[in-house]
C-alpha atoms as a PDB file:
ATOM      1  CA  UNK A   1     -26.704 -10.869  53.366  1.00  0.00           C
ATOM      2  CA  UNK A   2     -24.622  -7.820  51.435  1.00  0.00           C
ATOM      3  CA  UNK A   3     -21.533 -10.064  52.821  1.00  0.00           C
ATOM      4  CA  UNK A   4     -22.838 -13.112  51.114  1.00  0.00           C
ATOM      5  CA  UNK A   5     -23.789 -11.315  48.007  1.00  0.00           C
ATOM      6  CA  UNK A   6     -20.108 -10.087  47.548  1.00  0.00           C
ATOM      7  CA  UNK A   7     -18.394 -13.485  48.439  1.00  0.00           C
ATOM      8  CA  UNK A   8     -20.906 -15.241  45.714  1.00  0.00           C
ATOM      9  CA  UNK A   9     -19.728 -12.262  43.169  1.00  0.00           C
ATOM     10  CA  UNK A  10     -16.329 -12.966  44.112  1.00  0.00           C
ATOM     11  CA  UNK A  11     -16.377 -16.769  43.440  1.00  0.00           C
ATOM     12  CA  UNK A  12     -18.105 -16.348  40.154  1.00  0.00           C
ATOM     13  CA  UNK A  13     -15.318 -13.930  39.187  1.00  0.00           C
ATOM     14  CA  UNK A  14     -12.834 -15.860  40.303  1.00  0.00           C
ATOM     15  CA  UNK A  15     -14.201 -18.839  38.175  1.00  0.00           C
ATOM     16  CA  UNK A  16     -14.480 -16.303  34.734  1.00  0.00           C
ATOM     17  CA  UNK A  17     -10.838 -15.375  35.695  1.00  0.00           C
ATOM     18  CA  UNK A  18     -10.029 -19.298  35.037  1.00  0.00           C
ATOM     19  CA  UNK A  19     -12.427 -20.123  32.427  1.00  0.00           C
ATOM     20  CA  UNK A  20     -11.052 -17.019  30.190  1.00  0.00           C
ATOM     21  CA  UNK A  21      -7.172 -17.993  31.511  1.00  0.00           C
ATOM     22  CA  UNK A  22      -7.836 -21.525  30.142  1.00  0.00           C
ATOM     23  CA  UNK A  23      -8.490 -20.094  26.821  1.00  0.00           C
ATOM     24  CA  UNK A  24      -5.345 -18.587  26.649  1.00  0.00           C
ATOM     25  CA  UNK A  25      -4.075 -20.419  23.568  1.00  0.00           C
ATOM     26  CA  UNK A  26       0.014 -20.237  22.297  1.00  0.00           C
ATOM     27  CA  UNK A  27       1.309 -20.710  25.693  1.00  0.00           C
ATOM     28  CA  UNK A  28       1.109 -23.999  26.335  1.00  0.00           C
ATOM     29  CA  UNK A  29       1.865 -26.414  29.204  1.00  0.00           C
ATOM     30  CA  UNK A  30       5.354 -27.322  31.095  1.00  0.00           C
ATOM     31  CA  UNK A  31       5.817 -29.538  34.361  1.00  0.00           C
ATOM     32  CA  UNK A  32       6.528 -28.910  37.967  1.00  0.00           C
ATOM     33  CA  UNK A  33       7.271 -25.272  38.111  1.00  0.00           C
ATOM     34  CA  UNK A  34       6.271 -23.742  40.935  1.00  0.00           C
ATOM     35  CA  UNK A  35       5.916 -19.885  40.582  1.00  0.00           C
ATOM     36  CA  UNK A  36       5.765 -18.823  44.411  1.00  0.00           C
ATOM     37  CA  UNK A  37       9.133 -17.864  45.340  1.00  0.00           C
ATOM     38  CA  UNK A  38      10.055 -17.055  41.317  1.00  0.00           C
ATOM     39  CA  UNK A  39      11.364 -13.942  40.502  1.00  0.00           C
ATOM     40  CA  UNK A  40       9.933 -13.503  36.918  1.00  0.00           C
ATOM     41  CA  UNK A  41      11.186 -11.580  34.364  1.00  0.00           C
ATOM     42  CA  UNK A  42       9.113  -9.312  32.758  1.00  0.00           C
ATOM     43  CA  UNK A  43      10.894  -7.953  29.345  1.00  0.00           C
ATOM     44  CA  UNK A  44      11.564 -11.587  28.985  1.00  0.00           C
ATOM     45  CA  UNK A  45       7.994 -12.691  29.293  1.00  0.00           C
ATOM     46  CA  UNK A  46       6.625  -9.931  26.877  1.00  0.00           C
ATOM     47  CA  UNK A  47       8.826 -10.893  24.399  1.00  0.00           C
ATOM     48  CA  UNK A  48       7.912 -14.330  24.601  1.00  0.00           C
ATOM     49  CA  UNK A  49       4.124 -13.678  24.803  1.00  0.00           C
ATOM     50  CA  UNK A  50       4.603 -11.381  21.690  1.00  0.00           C
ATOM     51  CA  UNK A  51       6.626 -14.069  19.519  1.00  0.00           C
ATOM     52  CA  UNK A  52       4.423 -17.208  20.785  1.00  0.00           C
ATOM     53  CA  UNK A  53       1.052 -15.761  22.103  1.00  0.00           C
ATOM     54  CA  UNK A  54       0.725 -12.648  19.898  1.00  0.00           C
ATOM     55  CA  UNK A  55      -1.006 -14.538  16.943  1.00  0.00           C
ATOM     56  CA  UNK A  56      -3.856 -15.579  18.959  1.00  0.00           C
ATOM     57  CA  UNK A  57      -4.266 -13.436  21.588  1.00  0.00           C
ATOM     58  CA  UNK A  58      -5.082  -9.701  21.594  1.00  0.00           C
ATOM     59  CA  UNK A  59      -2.988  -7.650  24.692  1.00  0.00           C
ATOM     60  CA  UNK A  60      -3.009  -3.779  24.389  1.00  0.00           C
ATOM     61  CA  UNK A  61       0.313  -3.166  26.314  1.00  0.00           C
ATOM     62  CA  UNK A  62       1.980  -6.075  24.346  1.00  0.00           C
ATOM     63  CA  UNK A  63       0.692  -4.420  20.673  1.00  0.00           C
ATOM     64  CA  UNK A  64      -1.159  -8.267  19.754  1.00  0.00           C
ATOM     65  CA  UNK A  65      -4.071  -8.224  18.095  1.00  0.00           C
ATOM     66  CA  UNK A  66      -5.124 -11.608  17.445  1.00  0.00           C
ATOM     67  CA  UNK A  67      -8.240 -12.633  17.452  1.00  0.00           C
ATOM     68  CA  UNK A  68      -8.205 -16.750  17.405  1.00  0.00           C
ATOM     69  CA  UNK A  69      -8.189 -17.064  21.197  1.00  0.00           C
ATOM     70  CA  UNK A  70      -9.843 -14.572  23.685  1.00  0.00           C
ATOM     71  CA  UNK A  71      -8.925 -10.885  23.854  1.00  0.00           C
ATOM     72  CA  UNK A  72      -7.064 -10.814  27.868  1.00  0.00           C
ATOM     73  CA  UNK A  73      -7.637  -7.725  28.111  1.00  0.00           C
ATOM     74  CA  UNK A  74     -11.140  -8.163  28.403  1.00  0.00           C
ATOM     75  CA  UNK A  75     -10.890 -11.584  29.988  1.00  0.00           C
ATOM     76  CA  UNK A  76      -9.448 -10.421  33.078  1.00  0.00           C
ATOM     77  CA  UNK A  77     -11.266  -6.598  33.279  1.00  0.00           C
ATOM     78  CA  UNK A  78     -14.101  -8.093  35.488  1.00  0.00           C
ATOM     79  CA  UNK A  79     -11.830  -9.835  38.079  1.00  0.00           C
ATOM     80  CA  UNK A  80      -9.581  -6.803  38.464  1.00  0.00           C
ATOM     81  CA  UNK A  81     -12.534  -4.773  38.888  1.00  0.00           C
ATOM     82  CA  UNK A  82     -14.108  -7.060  41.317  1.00  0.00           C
ATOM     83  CA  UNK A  83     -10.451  -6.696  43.397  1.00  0.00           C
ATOM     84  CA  UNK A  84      -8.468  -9.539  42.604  1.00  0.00           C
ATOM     85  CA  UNK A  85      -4.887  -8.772  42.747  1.00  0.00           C
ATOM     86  CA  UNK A  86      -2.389  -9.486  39.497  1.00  0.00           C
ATOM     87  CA  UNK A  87      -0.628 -12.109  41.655  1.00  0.00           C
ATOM     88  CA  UNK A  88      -3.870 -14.192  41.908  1.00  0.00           C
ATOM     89  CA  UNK A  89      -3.869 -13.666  38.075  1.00  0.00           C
ATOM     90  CA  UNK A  90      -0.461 -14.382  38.171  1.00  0.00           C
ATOM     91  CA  UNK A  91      -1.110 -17.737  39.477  1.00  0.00           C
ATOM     92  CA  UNK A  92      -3.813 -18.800  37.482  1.00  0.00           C
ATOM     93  CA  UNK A  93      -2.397 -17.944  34.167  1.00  0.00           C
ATOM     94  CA  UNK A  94       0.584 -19.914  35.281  1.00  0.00           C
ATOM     95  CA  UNK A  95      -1.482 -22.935  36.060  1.00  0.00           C
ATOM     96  CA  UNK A  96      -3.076 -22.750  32.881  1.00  0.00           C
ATOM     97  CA  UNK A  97       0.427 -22.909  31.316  1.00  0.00           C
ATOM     98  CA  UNK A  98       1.310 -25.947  33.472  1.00  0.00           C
ATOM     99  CA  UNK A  99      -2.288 -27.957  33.177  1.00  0.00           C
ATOM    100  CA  UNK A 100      -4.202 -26.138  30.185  1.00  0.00           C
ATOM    101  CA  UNK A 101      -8.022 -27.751  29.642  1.00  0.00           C
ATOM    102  CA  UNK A 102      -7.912 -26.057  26.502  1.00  0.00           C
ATOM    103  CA  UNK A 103      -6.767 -27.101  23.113  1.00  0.00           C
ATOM    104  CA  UNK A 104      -3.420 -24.828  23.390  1.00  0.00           C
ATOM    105  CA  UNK A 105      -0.139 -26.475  21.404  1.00  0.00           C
ATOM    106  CA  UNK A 106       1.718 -28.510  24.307  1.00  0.00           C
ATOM    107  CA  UNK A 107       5.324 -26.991  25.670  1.00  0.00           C
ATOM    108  CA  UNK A 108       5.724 -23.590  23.745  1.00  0.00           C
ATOM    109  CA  UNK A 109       7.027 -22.127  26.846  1.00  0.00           C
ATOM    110  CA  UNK A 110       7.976 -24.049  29.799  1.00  0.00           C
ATOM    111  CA  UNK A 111      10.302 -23.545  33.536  1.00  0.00           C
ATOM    112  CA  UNK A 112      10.698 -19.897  34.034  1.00  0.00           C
ATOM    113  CA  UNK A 113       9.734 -18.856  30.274  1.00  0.00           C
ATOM    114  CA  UNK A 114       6.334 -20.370  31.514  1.00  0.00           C
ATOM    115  CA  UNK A 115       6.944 -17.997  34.922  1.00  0.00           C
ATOM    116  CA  UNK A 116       8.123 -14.838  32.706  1.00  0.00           C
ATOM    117  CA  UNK A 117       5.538 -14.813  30.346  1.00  0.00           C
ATOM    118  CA  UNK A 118       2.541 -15.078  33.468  1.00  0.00           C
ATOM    119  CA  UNK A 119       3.993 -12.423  35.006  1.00  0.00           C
ATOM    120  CA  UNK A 120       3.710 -10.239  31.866  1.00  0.00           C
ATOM    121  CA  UNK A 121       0.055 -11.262  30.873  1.00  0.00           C
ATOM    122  CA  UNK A 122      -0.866 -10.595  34.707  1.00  0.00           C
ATOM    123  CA  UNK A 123       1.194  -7.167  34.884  1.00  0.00           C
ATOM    124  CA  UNK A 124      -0.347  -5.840  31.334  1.00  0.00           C
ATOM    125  CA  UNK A 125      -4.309  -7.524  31.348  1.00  0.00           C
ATOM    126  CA  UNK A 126      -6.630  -4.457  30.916  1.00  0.00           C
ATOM    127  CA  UNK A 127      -4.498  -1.783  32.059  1.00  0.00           C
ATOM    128  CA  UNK A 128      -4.343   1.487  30.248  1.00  0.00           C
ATOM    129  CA  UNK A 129      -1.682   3.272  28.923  1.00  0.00           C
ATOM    130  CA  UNK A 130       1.603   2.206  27.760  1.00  0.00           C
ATOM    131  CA  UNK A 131       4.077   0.330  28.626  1.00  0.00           C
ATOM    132  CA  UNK A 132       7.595   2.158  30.530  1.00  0.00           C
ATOM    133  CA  UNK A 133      10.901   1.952  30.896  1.00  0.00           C
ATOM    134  CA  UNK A 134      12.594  -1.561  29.612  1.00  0.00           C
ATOM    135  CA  UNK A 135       9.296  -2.891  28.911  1.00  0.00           C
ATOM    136  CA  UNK A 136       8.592  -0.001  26.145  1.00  0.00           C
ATOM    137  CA  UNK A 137      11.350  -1.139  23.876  1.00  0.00           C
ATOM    138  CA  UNK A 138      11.431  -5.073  24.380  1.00  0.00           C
ATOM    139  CA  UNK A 139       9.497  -5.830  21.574  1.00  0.00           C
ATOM    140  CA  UNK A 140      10.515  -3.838  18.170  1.00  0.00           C
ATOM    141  CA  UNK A 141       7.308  -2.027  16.716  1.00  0.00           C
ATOM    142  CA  UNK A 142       6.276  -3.412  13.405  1.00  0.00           C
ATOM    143  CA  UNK A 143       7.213  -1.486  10.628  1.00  0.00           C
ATOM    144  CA  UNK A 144       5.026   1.158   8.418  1.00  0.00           C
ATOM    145  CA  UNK A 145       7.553   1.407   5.910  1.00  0.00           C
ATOM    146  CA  UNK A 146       7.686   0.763   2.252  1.00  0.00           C
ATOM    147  CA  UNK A 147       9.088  -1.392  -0.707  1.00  0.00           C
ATOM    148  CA  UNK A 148       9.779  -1.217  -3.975  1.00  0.00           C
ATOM    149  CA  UNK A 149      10.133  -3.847  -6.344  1.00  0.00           C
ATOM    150  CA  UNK A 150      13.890  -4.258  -8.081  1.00  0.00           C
ATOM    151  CA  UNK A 151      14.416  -6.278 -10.964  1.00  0.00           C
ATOM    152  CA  UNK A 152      11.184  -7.698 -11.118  1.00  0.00           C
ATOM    153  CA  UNK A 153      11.727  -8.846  -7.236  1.00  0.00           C
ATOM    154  CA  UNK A 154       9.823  -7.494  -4.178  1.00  0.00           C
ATOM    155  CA  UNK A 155      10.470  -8.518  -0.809  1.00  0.00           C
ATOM    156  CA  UNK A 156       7.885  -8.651   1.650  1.00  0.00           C
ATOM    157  CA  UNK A 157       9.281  -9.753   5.034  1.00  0.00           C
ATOM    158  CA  UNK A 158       6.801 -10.838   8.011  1.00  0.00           C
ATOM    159  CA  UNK A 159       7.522  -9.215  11.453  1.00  0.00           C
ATOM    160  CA  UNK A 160      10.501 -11.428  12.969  1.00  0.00           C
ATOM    161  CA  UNK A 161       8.923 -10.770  15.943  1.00  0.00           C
ATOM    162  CA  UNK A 162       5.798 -12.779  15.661  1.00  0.00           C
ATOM    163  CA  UNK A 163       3.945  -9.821  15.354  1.00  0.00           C
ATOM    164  CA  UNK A 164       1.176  -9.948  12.486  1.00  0.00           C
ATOM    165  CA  UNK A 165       2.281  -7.898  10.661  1.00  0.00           C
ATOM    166  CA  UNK A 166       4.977  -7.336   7.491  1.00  0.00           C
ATOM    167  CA  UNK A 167       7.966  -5.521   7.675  1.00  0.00           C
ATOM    168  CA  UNK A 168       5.728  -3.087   5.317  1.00  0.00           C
ATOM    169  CA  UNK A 169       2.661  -1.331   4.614  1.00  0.00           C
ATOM    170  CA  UNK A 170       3.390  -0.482   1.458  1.00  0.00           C
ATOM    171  CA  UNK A 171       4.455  -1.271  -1.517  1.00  0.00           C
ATOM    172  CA  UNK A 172       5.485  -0.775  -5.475  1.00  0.00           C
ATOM    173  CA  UNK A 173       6.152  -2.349  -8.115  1.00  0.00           C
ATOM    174  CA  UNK A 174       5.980  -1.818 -12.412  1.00  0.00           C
ATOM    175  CA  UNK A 175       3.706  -4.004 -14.328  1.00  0.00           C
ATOM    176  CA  UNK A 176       4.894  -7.363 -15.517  1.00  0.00           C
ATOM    177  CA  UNK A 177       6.429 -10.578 -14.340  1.00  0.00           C
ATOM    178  CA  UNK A 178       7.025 -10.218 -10.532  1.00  0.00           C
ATOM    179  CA  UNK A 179       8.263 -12.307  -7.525  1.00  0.00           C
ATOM    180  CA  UNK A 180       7.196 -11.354  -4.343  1.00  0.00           C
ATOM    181  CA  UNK A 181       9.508 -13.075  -1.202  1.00  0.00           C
ATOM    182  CA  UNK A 182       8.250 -13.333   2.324  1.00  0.00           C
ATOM    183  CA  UNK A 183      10.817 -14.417   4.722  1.00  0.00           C
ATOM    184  CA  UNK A 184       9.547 -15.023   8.209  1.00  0.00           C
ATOM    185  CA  UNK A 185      12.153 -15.615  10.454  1.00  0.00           C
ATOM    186  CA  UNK A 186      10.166 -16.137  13.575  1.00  0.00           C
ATOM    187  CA  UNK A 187       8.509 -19.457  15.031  1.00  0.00           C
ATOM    188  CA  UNK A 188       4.742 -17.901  14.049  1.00  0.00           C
ATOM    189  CA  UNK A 189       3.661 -19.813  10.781  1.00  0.00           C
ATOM    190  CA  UNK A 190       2.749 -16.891   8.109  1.00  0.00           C
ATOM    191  CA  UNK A 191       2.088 -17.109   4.096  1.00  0.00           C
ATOM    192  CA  UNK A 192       1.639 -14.048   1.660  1.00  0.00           C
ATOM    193  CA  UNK A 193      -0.909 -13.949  -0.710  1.00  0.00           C
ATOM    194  CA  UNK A 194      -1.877 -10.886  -3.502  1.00  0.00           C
ATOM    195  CA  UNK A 195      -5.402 -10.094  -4.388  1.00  0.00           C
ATOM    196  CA  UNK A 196      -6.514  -7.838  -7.010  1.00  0.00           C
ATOM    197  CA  UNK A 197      -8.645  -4.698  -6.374  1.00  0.00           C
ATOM    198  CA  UNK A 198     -11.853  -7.124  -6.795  1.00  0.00           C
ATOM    199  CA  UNK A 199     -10.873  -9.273  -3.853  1.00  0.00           C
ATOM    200  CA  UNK A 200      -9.739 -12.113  -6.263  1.00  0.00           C
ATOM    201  CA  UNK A 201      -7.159 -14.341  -5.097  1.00  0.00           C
ATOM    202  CA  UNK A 202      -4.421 -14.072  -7.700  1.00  0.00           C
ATOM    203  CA  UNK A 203      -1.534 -16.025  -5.817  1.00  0.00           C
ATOM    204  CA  UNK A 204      -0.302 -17.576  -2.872  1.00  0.00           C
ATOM    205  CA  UNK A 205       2.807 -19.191  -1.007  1.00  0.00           C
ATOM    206  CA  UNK A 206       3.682 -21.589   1.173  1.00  0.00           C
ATOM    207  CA  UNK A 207       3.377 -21.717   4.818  1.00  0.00           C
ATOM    208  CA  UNK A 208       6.738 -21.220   6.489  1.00  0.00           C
ATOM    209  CA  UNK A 209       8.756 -20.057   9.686  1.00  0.00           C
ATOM    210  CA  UNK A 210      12.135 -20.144  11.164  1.00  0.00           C
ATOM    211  CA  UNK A 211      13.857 -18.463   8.626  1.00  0.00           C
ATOM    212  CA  UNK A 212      11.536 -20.070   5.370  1.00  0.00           C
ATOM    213  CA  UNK A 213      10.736 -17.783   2.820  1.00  0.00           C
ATOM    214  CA  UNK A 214       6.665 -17.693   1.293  1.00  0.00           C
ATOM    215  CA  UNK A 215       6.709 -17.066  -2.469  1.00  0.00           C
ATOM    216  CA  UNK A 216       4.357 -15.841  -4.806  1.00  0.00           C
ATOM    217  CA  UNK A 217       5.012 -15.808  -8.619  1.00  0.00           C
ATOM    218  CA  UNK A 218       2.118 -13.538 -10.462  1.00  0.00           C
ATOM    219  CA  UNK A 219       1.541 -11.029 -13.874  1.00  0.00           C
ATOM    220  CA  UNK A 220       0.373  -7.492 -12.587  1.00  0.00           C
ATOM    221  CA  UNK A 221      -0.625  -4.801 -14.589  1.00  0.00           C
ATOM    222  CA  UNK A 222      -1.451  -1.046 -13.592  1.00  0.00           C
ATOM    223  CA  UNK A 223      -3.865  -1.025 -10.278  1.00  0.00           C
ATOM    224  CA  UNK A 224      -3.858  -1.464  -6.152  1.00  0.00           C
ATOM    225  CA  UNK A 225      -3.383  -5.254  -5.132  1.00  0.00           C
ATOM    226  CA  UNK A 226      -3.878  -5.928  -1.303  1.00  0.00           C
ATOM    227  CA  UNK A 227      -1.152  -8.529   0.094  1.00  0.00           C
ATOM    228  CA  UNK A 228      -1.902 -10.612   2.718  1.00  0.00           C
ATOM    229  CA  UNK A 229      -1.360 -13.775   5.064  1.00  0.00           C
ATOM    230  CA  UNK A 230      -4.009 -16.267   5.163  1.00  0.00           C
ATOM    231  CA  UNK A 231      -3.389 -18.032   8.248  1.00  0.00           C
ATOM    232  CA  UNK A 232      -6.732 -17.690  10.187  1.00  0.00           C
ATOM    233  CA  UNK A 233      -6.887 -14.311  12.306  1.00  0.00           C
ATOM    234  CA  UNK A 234      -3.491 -12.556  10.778  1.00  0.00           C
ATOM    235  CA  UNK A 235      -5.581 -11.001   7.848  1.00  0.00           C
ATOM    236  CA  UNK A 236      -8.031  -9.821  10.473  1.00  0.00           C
ATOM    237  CA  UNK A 237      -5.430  -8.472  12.725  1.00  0.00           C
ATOM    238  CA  UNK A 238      -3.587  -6.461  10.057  1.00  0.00           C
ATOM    239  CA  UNK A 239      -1.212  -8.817   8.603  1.00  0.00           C
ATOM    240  CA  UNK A 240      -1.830  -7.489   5.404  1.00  0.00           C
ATOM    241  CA  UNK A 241      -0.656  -4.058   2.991  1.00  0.00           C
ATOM    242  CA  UNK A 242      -1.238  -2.741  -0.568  1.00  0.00           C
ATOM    243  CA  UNK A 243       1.046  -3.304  -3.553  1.00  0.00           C
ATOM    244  CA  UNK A 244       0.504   0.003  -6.293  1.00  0.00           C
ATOM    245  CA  UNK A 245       2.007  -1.168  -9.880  1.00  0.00           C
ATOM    246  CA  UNK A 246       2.320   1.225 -12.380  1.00  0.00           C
END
């Protein structure tokens, strides 16, 4: 009975490990790869998860925080817990890349991308600590720095990454006509927007990626403004900083 109790856990842990792997939106579907017998890469595969999975996915090791598609770390805790081994999660992650039942973006990452970036989400799911060795400097950490406005000008980069996040936290500016410039040169759409201390909306730019630059064109006086993205999720994940104008 104890026997048939654990094989019935089992199975309905091996079922949540598919159910939350088919959820795992930005890595999206490629054809006839087969992973057995693939040596994956894994620097490669975090810094593909980061620059195409990052924005909707939340991954401790990897530094994501989205929150649009399911957190993997928690996806996958109950499995590993229950004993299934990172190669099983491995495969399934993998097979949700090749057949997703989800509504992930088609053919982000395909042929041993696809392989790379499985390995990496099995190797990093809901495991503590930090990530070693290569794998700790793969991915550049996103900046706390600072700007300053110049000539009326303040540039506001996004993480070229595809981290949400800015090149900034901070930054400064003197009262009066100013342009602020976002260029995101990664494939992760991102806007800027600037709201007052009230939480009005005073401006906002375009959508853009691959190199496009999001501009905002706005009349500040003395105070703390809050920029942001408005993308769904980036906000919320701490795509945003605080402009002081004095």
């Amino acid at each position: 009975m104890e026997m048939m109790d654990l094989n019935r856990r089992r199975r309905g842990s091996f079922v949540a490990v598919v159910a939350a792997s088919a959820l795992v939106a930005g890595i999206a579907g490629c054809g006839g790869d087969d992973i057995k017998g693939s040596r994956a890469d894994l620097v490669h595969g975090k810094q593909e998860f980061v620059a195409r999975c990052g924005a909707c996915h939340t991954l401790a090791r990897a530094g994501t925080r989205g929150n649009v598609g399911p957190d993997l770390d928690a996806a996958f805790a109950q499995s590993i817990e229950d004993g299934f081994g990172r190669d099983t999660i491995q495969g399934v992650v993998h097979e949700q890349i090749l057949y997703p039942n989800s509504r992930m973006p088609a053919k982000i990452v395909k042929g041993q991308t696809a392989v790379d970036v499985a390995a990496y989400v099995a190797n990093a799911a809901s495991k503590g600590g930090e990530d070693q060795g290569a794998l700790a400097s793969a991915v550049r950490t996103a900046s706390a720095g600072s700007a300053r406005a110049e000539g009326g000008k303040l540039e506001i980069d996004a993480n070229p990454d595809g981290q949400l996040a800015y090149t900034v936290r901070t930054a400064t500016a003197t009262s009066g006509a100013l342009e602020i410039d976002s260029r995101n040169a990664s494939s992760v759409p991102h806007d800027i927007a600037l709201a007052s201390a009230d939480g009005s909306e005073l401006g906002k730019g375009e959508t853009v990626s691959g190199g496009g630059v999001s501009r905002v064109d706005v009349d500040v006086r003395p105070g703390r403004y809050t920029f942001y993205c408005t993308l769904p999720g980036h906000r919320e994940a701490g795509m945003e900083g605080t402009l002081t104008v004095r």
